[in-house]
Protein backbone atom coordinates (compact mmCIF):
# COMPACT_ATOMS: atom_id res chain seq x y z
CA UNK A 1 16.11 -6.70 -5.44
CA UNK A 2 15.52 -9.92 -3.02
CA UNK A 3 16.29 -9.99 0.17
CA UNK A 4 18.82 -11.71 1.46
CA UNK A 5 17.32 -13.77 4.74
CA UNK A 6 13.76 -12.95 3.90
CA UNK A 7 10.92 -11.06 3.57
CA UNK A 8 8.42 -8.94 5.50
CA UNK A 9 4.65 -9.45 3.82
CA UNK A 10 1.82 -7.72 5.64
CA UNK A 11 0.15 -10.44 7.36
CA UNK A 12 -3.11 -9.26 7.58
CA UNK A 13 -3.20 -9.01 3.59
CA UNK A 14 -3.63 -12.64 2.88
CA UNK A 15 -2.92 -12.16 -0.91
CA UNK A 16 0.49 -11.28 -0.10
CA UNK A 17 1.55 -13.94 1.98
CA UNK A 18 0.18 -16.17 -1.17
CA UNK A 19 2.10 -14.30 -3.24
CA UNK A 20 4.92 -14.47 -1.73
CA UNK A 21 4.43 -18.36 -0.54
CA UNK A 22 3.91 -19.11 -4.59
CA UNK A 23 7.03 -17.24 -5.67
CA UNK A 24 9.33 -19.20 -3.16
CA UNK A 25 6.94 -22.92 -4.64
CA UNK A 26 7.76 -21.37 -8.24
CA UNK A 27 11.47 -20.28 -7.56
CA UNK A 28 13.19 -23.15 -5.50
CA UNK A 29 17.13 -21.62 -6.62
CA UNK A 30 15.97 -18.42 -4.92
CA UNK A 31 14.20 -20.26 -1.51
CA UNK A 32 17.49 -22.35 -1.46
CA UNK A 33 19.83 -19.29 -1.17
CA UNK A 34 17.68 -17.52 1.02
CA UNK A 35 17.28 -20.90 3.24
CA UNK A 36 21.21 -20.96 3.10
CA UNK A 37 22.04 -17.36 4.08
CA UNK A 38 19.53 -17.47 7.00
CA UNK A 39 20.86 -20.54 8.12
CA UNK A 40 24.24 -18.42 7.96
CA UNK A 41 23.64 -15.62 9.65
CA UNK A 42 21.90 -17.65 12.13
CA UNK A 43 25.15 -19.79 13.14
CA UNK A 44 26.94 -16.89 13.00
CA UNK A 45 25.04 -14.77 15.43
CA UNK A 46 23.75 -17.71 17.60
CA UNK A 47 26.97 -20.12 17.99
CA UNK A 48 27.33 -21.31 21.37
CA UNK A 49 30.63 -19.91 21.25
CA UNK A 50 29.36 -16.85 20.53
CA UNK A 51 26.29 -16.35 23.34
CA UNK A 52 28.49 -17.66 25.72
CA UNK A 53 30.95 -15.00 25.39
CA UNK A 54 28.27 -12.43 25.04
CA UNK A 55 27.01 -13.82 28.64
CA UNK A 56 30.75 -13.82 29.75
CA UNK A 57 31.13 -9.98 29.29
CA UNK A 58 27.89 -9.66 30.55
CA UNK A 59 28.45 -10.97 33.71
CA UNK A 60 31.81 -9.25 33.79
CA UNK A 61 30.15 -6.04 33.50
CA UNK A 62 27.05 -6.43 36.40
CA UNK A 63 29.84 -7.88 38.80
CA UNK A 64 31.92 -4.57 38.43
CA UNK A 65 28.81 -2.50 39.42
């Protein structure tokens, strides 16, 4: 099974990397859906909307102690 977001290849182990470099080149449906849920998750974790109420409750919390 693919991931979803990406892959971890063992960088010192330059055959992988190649690997998995040419199966994204030879695969573009797969690199496009993994592009797209990355991009995803990426708005979704790091909206502004998001980190600023993370830094909000944050905030809240060191000015009660």
């Amino acid at each position: 099974m693919m991931a979803s977001m990406g892959e971890l290849v063992n960088v010192d182990s330059p055959q992988e990397v190649a690997d998995k470099v040419m199966f994204y080149y030879t695969h573009p449906k797969e690199a496009k859906r993994m592009r797209e849920n990355a991009k995803e998750k990426v708005i979704e974790k790091y909206s502004v909307e998001r980190v600023a109420r993370q830094h909000k409750e944050m905030f809240r919390k060191l000015s009660q102690e």
